[in-house]
Protein backbone atom coordinates (compact mmCIF):
# COMPACT_ATOMS: atom_id res chain seq x y z
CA UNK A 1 -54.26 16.63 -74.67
CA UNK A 2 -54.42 13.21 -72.53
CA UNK A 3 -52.06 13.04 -69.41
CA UNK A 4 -49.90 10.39 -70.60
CA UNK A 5 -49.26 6.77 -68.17
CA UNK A 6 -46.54 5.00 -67.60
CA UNK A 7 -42.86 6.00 -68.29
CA UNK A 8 -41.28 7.09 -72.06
CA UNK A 9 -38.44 4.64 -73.38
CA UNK A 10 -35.75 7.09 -72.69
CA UNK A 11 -37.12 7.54 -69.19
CA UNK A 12 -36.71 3.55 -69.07
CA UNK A 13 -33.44 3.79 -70.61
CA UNK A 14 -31.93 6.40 -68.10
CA UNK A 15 -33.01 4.28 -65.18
CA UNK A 16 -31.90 1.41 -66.27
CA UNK A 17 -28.34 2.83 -67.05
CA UNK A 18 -28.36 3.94 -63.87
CA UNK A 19 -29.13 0.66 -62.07
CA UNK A 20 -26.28 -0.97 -64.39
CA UNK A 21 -23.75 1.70 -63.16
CA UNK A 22 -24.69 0.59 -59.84
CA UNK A 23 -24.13 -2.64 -59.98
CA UNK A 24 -20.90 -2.43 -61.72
CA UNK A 25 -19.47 -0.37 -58.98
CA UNK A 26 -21.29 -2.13 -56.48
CA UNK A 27 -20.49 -5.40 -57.09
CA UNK A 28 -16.27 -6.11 -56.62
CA UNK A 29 -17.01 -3.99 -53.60
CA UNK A 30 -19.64 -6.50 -51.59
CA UNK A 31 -17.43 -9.28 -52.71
CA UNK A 32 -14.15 -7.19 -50.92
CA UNK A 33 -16.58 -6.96 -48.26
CA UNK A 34 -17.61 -10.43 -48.04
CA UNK A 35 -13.61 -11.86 -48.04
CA UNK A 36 -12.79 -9.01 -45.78
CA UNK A 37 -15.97 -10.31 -43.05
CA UNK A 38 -14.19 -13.87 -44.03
CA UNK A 39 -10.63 -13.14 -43.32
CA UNK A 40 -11.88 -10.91 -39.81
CA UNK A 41 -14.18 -13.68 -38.48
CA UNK A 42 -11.29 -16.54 -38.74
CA UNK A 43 -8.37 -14.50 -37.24
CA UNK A 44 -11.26 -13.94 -34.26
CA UNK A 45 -12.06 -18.00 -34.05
CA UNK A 46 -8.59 -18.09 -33.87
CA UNK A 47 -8.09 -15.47 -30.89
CA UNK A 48 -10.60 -17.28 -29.22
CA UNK A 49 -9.29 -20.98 -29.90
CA UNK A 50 -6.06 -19.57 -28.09
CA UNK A 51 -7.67 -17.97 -25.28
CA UNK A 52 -9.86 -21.43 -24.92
CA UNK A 53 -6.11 -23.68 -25.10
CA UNK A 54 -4.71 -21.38 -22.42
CA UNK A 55 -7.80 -21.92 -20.21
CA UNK A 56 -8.11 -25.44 -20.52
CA UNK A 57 -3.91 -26.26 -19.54
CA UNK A 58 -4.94 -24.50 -15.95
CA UNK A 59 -7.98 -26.09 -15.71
CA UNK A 60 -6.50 -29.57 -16.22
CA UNK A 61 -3.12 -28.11 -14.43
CA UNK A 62 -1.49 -30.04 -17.29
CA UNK A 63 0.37 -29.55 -20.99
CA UNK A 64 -1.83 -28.50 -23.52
CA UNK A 65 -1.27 -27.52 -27.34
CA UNK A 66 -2.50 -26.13 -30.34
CA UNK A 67 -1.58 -27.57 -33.52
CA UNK A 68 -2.72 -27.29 -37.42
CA UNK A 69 -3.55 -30.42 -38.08
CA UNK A 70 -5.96 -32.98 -39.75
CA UNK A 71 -8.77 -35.77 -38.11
CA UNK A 72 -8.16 -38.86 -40.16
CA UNK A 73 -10.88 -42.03 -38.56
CA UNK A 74 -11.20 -40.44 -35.61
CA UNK A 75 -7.90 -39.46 -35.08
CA UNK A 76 -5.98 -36.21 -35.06
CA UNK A 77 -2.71 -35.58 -35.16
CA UNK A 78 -0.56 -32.72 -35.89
CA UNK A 79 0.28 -32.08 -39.61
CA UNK A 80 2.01 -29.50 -41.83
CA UNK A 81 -1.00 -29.07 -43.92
CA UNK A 82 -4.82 -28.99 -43.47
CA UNK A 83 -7.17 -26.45 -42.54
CA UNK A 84 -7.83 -27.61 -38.91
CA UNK A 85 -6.56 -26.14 -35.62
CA UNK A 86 -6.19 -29.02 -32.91
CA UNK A 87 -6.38 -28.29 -29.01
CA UNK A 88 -4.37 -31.91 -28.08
CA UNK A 89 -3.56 -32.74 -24.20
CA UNK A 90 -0.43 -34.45 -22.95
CA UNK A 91 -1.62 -37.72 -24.16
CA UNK A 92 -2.31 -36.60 -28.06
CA UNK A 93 -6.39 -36.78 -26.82
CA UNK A 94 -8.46 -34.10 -28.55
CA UNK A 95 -9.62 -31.44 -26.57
CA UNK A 96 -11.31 -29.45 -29.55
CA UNK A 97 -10.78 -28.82 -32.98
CA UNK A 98 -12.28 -25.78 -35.43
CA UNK A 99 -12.20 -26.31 -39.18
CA UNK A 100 -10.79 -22.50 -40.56
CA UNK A 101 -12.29 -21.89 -44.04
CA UNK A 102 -10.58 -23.80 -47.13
CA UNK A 103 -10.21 -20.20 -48.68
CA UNK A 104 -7.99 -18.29 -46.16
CA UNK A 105 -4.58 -19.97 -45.62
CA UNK A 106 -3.11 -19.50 -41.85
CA UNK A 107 0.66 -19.52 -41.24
CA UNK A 108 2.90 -19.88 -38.02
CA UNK A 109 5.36 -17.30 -38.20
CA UNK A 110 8.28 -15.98 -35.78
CA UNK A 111 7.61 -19.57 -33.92
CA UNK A 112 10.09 -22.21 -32.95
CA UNK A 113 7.33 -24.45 -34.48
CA UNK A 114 4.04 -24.98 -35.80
CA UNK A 115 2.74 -26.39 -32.29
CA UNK A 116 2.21 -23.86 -29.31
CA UNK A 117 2.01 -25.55 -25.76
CA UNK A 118 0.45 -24.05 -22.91
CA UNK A 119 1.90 -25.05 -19.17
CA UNK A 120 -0.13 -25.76 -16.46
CA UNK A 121 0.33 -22.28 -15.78
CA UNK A 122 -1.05 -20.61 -18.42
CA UNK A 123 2.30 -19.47 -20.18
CA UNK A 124 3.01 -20.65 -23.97
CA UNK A 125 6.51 -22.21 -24.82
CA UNK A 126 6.73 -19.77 -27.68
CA UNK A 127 5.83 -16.22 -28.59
CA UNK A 128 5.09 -15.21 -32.16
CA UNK A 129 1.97 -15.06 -34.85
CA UNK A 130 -0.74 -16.42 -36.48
CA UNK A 131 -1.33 -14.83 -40.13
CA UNK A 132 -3.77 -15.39 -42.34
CA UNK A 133 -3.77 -14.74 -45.77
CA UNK A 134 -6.67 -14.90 -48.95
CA UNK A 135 -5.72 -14.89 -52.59
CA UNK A 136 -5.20 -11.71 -52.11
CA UNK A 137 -1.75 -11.53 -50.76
CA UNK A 138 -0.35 -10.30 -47.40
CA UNK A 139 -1.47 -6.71 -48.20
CA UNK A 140 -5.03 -7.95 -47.04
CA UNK A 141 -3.82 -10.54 -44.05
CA UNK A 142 -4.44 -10.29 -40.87
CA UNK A 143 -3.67 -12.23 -37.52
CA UNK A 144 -3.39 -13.02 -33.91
CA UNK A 145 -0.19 -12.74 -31.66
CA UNK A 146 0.62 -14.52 -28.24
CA UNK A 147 3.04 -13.01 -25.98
CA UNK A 148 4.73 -14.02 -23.25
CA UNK A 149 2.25 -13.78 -20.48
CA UNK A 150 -0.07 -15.68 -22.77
CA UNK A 151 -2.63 -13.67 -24.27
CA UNK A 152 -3.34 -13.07 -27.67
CA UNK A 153 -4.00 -9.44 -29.68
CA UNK A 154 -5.18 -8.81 -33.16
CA UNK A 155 -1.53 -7.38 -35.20
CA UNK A 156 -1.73 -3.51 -36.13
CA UNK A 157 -1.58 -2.47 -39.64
CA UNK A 158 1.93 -1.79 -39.32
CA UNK A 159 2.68 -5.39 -38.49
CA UNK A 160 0.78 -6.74 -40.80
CA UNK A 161 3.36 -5.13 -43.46
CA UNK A 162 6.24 -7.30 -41.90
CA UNK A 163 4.00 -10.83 -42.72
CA UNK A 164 4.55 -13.27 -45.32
CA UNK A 165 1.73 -14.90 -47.16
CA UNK A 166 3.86 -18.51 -47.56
């Protein structure tokens, strides 16, 4: 009898059943990953954009403020819609902007208004939240908080049940 090379048809069959499984199952979990990663990395850009706002207002031992906002010719100003956060100085100059992701929507909640200003101190007008949200709902958000004192901290889980994705 010859010693047979290579691999039978079932034995292609089985293994490539296998790899199909795989991928099935596989699959819708890298892309939960992926929006998960997303969703983590823009509530931290935000943390940071805070951190930077509160830093700059004692540095310049004047008024500074975030806002969401848009840069139209060179210009920002503070809007109800776009996907930009806006670091502005007493004067409406631009300090520094990031662009959040066009797939994650961020909300001002428990806020006077969509604008936080830093004193020269350090110390925001307004305490509250920053949530963000995906398509897929506020069971998946997550977001920043500013206290009193001025610094910001990721929300707990159980926090994160009291937001609203609108």
């Amino acid at each position: 009898m010859k010693k047979q090379k290579g691999v039978t048809l079932i034995e292609l069959i089985v293994a490539m059943t296998i790899i199909i499984i795989t991928l099935f199952v596989g699959v819708p979990n890298l892309q939960q990953l992926v929006k998960n990663n997303e969703i983590v990395s823009q509530s931290n850009t935000i943390a940071s954009f805070i951190a930077y706002a509160r830093s700059e207002a004692t540095k310049r031992k004047s008024n500074v403020r975030i806002c969401r906002g848009k840069i139209v010719e060179e210009t920002a100003e503070c809007a109800s819609t776009g996907n930009n956060l806006l670091i502005l100085n007493n004067n409406d100059t631009l300090i520094r902007t990031a662009e959040l992701s066009s797939n994650i929507n961020f909300y001002f909640q428990n806020l006077a208004s969509s604008t936080i200003t830093f004193s020269a101190q350090g110390i925001p007008d307004d305490t509250g939240e920053i949530v963000l949200c995906d398509d897929r709902g506020a069971s998946f958000a997550k977001g920043v908080a500013l206290n009193l004192g001025g610094q910001v901290r990721s929300l707990v889980r159980s926090e994160i049940n009291n937001v609203s994705c609108s």
